[in-house]
C-alpha atoms as a PDB file:
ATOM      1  CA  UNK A   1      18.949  41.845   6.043  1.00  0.00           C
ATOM      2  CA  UNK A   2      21.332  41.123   9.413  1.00  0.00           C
ATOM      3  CA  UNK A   3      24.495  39.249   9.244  1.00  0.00           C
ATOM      4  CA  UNK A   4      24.088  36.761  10.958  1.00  0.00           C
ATOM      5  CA  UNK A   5      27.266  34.618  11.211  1.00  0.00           C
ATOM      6  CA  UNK A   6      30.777  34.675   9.691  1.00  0.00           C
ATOM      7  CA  UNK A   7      33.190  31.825   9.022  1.00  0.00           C
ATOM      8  CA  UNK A   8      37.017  31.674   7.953  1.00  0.00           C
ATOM      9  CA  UNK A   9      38.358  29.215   5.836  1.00  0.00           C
ATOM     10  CA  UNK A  10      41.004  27.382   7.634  1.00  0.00           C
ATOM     11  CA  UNK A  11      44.419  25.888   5.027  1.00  0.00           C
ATOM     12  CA  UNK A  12      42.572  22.976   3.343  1.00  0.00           C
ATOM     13  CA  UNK A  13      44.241  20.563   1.375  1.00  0.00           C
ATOM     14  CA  UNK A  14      42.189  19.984  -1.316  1.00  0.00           C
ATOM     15  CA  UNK A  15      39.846  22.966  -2.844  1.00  0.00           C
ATOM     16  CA  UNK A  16      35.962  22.188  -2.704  1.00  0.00           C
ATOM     17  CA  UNK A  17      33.058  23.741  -4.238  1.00  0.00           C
ATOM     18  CA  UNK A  18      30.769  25.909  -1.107  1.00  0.00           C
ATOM     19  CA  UNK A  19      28.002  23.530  -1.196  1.00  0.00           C
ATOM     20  CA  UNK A  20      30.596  21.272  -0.172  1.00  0.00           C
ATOM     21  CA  UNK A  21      32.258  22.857   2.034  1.00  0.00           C
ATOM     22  CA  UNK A  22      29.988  24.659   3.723  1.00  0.00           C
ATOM     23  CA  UNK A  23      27.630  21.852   5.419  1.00  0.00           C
ATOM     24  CA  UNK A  24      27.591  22.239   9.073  1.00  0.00           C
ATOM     25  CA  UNK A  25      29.824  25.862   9.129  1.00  0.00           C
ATOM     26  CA  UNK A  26      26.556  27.485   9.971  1.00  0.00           C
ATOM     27  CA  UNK A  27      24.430  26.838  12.789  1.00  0.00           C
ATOM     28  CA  UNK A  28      21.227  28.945  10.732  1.00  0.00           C
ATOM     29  CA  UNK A  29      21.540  26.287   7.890  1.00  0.00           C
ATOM     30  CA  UNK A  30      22.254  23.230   9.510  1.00  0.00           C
ATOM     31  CA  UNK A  31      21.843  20.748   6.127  1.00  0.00           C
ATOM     32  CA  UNK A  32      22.970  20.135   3.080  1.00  0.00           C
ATOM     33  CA  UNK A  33      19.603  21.343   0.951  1.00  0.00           C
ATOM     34  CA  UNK A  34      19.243  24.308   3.181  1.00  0.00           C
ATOM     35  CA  UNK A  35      22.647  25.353   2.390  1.00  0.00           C
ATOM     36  CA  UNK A  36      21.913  25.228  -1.092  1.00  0.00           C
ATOM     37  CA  UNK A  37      18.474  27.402  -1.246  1.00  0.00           C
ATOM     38  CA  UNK A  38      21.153  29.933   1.256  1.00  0.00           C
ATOM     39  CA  UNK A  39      23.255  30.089  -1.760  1.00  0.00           C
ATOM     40  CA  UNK A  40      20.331  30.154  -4.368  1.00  0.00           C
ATOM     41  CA  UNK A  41      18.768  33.057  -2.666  1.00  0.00           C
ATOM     42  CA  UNK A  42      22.027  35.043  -2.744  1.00  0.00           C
ATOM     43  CA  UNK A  43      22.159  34.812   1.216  1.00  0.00           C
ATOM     44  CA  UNK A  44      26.007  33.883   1.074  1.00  0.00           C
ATOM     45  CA  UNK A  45      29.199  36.164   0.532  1.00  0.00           C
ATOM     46  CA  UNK A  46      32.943  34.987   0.073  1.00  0.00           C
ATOM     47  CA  UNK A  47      35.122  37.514   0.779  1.00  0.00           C
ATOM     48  CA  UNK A  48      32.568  40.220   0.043  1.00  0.00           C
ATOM     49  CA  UNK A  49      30.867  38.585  -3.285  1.00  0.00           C
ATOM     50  CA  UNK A  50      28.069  36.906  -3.766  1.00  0.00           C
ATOM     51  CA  UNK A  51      28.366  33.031  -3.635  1.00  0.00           C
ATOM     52  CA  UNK A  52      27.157  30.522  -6.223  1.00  0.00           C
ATOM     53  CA  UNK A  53      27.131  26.722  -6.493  1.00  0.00           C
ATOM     54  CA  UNK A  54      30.710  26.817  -8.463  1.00  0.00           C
ATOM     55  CA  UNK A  55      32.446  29.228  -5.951  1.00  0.00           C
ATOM     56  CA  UNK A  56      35.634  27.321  -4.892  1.00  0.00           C
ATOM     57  CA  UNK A  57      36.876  27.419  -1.676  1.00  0.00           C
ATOM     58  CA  UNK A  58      40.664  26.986  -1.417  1.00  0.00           C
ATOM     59  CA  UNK A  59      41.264  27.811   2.372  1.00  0.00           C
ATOM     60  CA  UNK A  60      41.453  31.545   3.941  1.00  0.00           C
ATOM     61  CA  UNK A  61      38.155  32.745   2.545  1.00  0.00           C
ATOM     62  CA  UNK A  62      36.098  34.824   4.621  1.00  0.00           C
ATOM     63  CA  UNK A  63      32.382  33.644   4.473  1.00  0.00           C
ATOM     64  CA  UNK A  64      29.465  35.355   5.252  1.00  0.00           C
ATOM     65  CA  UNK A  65      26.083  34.419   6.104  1.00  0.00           C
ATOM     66  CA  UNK A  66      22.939  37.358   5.816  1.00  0.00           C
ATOM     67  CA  UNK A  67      19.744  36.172   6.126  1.00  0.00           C
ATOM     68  CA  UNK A  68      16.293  38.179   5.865  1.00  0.00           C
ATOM     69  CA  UNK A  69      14.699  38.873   8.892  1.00  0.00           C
ATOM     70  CA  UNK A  70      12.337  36.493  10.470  1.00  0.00           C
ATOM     71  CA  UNK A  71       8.632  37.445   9.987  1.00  0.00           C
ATOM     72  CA  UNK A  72       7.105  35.703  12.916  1.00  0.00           C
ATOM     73  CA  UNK A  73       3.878  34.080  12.519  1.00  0.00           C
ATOM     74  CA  UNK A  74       0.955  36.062  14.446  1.00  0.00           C
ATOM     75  CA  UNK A  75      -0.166  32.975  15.666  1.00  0.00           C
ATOM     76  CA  UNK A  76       0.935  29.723  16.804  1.00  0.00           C
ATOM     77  CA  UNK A  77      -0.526  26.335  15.382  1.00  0.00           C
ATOM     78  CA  UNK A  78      -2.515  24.683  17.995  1.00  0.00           C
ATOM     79  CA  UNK A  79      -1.997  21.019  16.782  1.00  0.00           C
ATOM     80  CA  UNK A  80      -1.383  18.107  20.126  1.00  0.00           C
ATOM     81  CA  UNK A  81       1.346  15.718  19.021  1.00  0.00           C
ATOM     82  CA  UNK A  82       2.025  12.309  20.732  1.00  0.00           C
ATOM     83  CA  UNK A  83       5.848  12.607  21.962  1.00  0.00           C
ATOM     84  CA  UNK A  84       7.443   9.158  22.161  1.00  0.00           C
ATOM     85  CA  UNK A  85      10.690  10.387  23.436  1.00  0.00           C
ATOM     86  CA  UNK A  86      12.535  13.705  24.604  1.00  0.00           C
ATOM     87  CA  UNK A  87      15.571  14.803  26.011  1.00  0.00           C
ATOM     88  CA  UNK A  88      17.414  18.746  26.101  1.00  0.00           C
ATOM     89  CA  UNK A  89      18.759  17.334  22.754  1.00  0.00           C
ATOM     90  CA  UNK A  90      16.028  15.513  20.584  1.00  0.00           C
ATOM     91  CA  UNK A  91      12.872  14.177  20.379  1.00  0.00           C
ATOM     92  CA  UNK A  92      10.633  11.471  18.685  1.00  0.00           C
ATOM     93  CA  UNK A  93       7.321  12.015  18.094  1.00  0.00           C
ATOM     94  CA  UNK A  94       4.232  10.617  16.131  1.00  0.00           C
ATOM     95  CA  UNK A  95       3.015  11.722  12.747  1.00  0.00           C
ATOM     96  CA  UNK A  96      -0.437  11.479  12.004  1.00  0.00           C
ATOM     97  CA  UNK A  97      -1.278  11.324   8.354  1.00  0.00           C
ATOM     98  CA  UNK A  98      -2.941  14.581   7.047  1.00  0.00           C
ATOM     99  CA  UNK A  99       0.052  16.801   7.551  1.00  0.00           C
ATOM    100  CA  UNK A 100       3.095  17.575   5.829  1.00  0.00           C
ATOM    101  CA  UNK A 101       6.315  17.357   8.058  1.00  0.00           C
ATOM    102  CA  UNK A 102       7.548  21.058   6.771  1.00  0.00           C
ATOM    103  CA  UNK A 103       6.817  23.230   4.185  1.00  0.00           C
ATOM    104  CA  UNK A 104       5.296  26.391   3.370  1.00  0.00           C
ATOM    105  CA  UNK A 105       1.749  25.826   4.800  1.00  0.00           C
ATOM    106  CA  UNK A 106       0.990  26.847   7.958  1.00  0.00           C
ATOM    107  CA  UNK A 107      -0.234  23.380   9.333  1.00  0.00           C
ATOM    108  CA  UNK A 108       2.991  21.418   9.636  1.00  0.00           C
ATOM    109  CA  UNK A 109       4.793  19.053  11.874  1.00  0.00           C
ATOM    110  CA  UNK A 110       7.310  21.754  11.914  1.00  0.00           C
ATOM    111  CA  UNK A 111       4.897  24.494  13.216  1.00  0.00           C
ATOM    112  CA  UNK A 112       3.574  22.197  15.649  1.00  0.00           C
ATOM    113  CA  UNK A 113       6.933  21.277  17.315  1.00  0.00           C
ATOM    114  CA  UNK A 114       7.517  24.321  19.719  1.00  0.00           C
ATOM    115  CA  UNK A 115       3.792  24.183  21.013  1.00  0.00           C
ATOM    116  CA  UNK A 116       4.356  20.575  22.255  1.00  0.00           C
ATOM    117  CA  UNK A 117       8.044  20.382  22.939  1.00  0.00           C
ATOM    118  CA  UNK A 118      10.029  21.492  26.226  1.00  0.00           C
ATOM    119  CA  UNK A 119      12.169  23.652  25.505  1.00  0.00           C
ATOM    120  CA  UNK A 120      15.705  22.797  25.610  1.00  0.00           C
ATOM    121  CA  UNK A 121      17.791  23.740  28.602  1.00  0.00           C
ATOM    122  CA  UNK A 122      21.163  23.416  26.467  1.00  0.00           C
ATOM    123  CA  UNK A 123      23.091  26.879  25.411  1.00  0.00           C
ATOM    124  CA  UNK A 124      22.915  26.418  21.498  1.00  0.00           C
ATOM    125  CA  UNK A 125      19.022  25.332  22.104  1.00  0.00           C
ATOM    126  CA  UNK A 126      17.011  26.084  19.074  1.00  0.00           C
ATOM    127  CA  UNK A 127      13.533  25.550  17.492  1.00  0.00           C
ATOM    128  CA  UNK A 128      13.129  22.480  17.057  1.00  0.00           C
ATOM    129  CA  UNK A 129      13.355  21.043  13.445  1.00  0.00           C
ATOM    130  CA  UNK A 130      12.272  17.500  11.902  1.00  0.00           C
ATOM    131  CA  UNK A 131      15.793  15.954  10.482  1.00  0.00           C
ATOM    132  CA  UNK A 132      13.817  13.193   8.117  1.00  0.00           C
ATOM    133  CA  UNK A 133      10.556  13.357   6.260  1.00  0.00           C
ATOM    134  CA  UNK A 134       7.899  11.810   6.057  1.00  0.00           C
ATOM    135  CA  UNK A 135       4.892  11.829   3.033  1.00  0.00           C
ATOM    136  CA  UNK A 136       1.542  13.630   3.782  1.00  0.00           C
ATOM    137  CA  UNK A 137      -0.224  10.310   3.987  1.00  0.00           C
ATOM    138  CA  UNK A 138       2.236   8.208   5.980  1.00  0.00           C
ATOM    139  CA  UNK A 139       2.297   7.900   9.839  1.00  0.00           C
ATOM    140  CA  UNK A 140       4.911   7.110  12.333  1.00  0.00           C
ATOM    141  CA  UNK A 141       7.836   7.820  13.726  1.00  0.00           C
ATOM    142  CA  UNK A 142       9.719  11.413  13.279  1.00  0.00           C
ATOM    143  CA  UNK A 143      13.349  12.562  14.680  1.00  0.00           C
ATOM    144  CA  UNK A 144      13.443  16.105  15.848  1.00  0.00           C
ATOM    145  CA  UNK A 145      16.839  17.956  16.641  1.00  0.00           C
ATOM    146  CA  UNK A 146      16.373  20.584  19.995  1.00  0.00           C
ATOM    147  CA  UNK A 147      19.827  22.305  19.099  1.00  0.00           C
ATOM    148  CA  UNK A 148      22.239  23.474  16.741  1.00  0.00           C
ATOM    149  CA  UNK A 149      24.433  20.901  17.371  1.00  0.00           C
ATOM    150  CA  UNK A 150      21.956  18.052  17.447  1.00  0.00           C
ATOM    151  CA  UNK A 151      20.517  19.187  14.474  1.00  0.00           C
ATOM    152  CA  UNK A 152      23.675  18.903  12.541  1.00  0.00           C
ATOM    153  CA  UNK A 153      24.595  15.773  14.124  1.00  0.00           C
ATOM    154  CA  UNK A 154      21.458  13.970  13.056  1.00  0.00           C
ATOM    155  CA  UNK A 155      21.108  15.118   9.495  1.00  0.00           C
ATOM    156  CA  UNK A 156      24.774  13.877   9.498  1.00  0.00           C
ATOM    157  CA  UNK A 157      23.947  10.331  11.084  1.00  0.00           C
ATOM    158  CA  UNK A 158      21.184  10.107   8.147  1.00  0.00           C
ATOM    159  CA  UNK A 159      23.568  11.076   5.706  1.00  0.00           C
ATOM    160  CA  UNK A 160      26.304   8.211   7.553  1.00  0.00           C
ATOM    161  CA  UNK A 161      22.978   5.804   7.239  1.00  0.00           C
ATOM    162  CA  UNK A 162      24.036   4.809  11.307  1.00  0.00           C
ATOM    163  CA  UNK A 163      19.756   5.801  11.936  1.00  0.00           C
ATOM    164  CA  UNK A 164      18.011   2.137  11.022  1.00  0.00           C
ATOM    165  CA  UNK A 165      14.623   2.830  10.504  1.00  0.00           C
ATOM    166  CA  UNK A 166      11.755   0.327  10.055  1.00  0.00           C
ATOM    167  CA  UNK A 167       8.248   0.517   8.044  1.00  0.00           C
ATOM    168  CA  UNK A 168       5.082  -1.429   7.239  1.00  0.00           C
ATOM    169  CA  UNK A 169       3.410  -1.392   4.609  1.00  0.00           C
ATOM    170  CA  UNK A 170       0.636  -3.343   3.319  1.00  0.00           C
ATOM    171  CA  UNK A 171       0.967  -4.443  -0.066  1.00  0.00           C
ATOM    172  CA  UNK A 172      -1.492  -6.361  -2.991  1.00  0.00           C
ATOM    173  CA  UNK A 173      -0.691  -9.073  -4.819  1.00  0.00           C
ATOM    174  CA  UNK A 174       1.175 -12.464  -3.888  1.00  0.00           C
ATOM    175  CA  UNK A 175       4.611 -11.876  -3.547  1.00  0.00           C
ATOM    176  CA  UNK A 176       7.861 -13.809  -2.374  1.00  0.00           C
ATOM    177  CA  UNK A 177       8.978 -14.398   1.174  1.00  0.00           C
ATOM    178  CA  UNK A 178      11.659 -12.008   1.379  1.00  0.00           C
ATOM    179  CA  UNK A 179      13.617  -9.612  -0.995  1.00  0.00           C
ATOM    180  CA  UNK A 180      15.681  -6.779  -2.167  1.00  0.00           C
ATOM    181  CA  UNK A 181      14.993  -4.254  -4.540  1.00  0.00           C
ATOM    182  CA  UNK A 182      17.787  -2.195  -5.907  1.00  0.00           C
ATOM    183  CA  UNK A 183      15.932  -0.365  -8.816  1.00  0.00           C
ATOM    184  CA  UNK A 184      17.098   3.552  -9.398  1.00  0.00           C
ATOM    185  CA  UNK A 185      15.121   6.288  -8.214  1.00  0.00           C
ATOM    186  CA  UNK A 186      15.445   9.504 -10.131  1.00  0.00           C
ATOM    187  CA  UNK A 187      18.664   8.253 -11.779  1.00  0.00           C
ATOM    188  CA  UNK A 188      20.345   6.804  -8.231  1.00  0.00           C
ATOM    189  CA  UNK A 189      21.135   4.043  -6.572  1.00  0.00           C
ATOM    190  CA  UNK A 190      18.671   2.712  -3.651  1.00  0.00           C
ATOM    191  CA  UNK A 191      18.373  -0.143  -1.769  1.00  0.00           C
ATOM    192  CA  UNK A 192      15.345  -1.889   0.371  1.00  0.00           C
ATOM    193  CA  UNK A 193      14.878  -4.692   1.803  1.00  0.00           C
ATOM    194  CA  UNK A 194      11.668  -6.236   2.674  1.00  0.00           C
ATOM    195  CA  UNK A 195       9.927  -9.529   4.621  1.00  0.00           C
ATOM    196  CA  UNK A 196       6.588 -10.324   4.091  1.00  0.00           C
ATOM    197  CA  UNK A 197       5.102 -10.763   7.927  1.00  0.00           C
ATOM    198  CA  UNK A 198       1.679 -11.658   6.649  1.00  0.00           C
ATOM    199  CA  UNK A 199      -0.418 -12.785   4.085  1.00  0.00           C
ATOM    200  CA  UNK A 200      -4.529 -12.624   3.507  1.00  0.00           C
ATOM    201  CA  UNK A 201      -6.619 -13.619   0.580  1.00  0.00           C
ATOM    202  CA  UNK A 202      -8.601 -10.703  -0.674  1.00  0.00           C
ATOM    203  CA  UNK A 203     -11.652 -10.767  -2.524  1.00  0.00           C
ATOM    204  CA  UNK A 204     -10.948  -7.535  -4.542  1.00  0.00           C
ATOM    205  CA  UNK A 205      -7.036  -7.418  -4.555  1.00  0.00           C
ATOM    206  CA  UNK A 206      -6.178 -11.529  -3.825  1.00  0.00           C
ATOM    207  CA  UNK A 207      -4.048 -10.942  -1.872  1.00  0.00           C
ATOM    208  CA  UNK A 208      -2.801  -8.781   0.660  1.00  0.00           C
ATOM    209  CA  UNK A 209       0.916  -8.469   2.029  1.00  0.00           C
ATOM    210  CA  UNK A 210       1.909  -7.137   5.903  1.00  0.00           C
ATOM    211  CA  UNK A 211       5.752  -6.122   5.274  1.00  0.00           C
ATOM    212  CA  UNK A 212       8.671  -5.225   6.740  1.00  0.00           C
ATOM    213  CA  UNK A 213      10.513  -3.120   5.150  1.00  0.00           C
ATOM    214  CA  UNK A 214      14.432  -1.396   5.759  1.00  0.00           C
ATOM    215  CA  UNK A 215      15.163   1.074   3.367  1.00  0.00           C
ATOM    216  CA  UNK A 216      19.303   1.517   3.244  1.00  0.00           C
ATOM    217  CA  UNK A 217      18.836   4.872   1.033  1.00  0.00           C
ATOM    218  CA  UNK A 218      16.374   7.824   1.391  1.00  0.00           C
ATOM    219  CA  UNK A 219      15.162   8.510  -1.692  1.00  0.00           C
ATOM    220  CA  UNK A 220      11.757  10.965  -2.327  1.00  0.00           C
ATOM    221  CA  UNK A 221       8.540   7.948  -2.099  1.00  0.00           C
ATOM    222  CA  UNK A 222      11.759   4.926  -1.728  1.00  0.00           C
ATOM    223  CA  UNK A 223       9.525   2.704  -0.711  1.00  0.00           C
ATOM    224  CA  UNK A 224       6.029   3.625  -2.523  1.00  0.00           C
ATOM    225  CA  UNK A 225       8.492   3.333  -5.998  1.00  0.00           C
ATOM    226  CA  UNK A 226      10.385   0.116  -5.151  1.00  0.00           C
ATOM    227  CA  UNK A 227       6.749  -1.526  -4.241  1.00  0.00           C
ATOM    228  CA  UNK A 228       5.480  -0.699  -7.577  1.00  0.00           C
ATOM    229  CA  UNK A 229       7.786  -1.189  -9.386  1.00  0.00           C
ATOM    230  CA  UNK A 230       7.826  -4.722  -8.411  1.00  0.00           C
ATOM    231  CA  UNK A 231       4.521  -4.835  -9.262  1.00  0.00           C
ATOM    232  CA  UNK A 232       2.612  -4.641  -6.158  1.00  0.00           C
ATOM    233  CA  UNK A 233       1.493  -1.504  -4.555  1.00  0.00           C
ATOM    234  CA  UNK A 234       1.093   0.221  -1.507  1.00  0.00           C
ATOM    235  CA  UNK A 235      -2.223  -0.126  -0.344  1.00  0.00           C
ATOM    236  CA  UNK A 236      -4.693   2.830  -0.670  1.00  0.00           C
ATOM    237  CA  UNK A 237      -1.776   4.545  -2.693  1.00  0.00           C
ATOM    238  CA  UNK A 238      -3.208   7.061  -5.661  1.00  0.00           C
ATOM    239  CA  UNK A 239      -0.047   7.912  -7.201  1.00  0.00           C
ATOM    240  CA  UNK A 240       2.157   4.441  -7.628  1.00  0.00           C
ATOM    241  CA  UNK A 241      -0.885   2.248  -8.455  1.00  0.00           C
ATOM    242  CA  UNK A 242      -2.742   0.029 -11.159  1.00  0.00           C
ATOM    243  CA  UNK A 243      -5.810   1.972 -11.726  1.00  0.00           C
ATOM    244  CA  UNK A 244      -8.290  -0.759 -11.106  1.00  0.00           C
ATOM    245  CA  UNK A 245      -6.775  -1.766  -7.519  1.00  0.00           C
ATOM    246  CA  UNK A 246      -7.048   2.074  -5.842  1.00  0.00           C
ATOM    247  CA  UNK A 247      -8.161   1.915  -2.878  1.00  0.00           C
ATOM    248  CA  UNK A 248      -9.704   5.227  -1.979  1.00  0.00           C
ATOM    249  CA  UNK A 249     -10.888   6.971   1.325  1.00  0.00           C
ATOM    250  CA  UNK A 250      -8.954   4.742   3.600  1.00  0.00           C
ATOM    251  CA  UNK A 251      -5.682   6.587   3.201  1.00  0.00           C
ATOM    252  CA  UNK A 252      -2.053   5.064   2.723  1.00  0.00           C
ATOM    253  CA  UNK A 253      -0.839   2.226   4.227  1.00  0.00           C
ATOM    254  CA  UNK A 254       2.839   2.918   5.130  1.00  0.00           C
ATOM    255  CA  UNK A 255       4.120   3.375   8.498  1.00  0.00           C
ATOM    256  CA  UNK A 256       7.049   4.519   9.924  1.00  0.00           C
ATOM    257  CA  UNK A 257       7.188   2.004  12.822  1.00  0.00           C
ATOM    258  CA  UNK A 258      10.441   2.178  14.318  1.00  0.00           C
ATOM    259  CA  UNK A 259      14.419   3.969  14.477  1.00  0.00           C
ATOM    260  CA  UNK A 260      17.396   2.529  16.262  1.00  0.00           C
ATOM    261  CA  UNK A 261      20.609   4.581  17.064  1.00  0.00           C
ATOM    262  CA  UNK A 262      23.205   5.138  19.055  1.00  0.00           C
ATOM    263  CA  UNK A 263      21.884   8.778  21.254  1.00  0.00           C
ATOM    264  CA  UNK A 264      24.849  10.834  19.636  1.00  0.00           C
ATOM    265  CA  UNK A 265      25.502  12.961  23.079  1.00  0.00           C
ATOM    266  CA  UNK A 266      24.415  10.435  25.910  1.00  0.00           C
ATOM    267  CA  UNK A 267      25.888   7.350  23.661  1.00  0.00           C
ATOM    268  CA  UNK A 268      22.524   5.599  24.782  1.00  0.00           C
ATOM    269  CA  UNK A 269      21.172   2.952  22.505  1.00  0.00           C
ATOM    270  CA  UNK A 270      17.714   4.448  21.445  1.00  0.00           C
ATOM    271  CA  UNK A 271      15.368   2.349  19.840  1.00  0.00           C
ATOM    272  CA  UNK A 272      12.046   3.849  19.674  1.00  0.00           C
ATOM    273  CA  UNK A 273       8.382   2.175  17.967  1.00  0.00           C
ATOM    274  CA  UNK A 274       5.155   3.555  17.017  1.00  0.00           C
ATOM    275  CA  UNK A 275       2.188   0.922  17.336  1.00  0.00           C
ATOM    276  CA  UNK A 276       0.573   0.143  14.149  1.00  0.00           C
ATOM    277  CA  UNK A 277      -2.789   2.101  13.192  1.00  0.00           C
ATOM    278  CA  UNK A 278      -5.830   0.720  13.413  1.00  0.00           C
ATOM    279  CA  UNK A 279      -6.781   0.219   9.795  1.00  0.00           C
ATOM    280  CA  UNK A 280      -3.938  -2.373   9.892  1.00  0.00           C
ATOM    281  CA  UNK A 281      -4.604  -4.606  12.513  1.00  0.00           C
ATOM    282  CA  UNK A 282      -8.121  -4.474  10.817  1.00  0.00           C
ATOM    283  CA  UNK A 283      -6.522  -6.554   8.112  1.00  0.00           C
ATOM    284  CA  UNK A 284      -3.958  -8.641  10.574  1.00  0.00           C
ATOM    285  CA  UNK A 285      -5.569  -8.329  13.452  1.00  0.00           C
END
């Protein structure tokens, strides 16, 4: 194990619980979830004992980060990604459907980043890391942080919901114009909103749906749940689906098409959009 970094607690106010606290104080675990596996794995000291998710932090605490060493891979994954945008703070790139955006497999989004990224000229530059995810079997549009402090600055701008992101999706069945669905996920609140763009007849489905979709939450499969559970599915989707309208071989048809922000170190309005795939303008030409 090294130490890697230290923090002390400044006087706070009110007392909060580490995972709390603790967002952001460390440039090696930059988000919220990554904070929390830190302190799962025992990675995190306050004032010389180990932390867990009830520690309390009451101000003049001495925190301490340790984190295994870094077993780097023997070889580097040789995977060309289109780059839509990129700066010495961040990038936007195109994801392909077929790979996961992180993970434990060698053949991810993540991996690929370094091999087709420049590398950032800024002091606190660091390997680049995807701040959103996207499902194996969508495409589009993924942010990617450059440095520490863009890293932390975009998770928190996802967190703020000041990222608007757009997706299409084609969808079976006849539906209404326009809507909002506000069902749970997983016990909490979400929101999207969708506009239907387009509408075919179908001889095995009736009919199909080209929507636009803003989700206002960013819940695990948002809009893959939401579209079922309104009773009409995401094209080519195995999971959230009536069994007799799978579509199989074809892949999913959700795509992340577009995100719109305010660039959080240049204050440039950024909006950034990923063309459709083929196998939708097949349908809508």
């Amino acid at each position: 194990m090294e130490a890697n970094e230290t923090h002390t607690v400044p006087e706070i106010h009110i007392p909060q619980r580490i995972q709390e606290y603790g967002v952001g104080i460390f440039e090696a675990i930059p988000t919220k979830s990554a904070l929390k596996k830190a302190i799962k794995k025992k990675y995190i000291t306050v004032n010389g004992a180990i932390a867990t998710t009830a520690t309390m932090i009451t101000g003049g605490e001495h925190i301490a980060l340790s984190l295994p060493k870094k077993i780097l891979p023997n070889r580097q994954l040789v995977f060309p990604l289109q780059v839509l945008f990129e700066d010495d703070h961040l990038a936007i790139i195109h994801k392909p459907a077929g790979i996961e955006v992180s993970g434990n497999k060698f053949k991810t989004i993540a991996n690929a980043l370094p091999q087709n990224l420049q590398h950032s000229k800024l002091s606190d530059a660091a390997t680049p890391q995807p701040v959103h995810r996207l499902d194996y079997a969508t495409t589009g549009i993924v942010l990617v942080g450059k440095t520490s402090s863009s890293i932390r600055t975009l998770n928190k701008m996802f967190e703020d919901k000041t990222i608007a992101k757009t997706y299409y999706a084609v969808t079976i069945g006849k539906m209404k114009s326009e809507g909002t669905i506000t069902s749970e996920i997983d016990g909490k609140p979400s929101e999207s909103d969708y506009i239907v763009m387009e509408s075919v007849p179908s001889q095995r489905f009736g009919t199909l749906n080209l929507l636009e979709l803003h989700p206002k939450t960013g819940r695990r499969h948002q809009l893959r749940k939401h579209l079922f559970g309104l009773g009409h599915p995401i094209l080519g989707d195995k999971e959230y689906a009536f069994e007799n309208l799978i579509l199989k071989g074809k892949g999913l048809y959700l795509h992340a098409f577009s995100l719109e922000f305010k660039h959080p170190f240049t204050n440039e309005n950024i909006r950034i959009t990923d063309e459709l795939p083929e196998k939708f303008r097949k349908i809508f030409p």
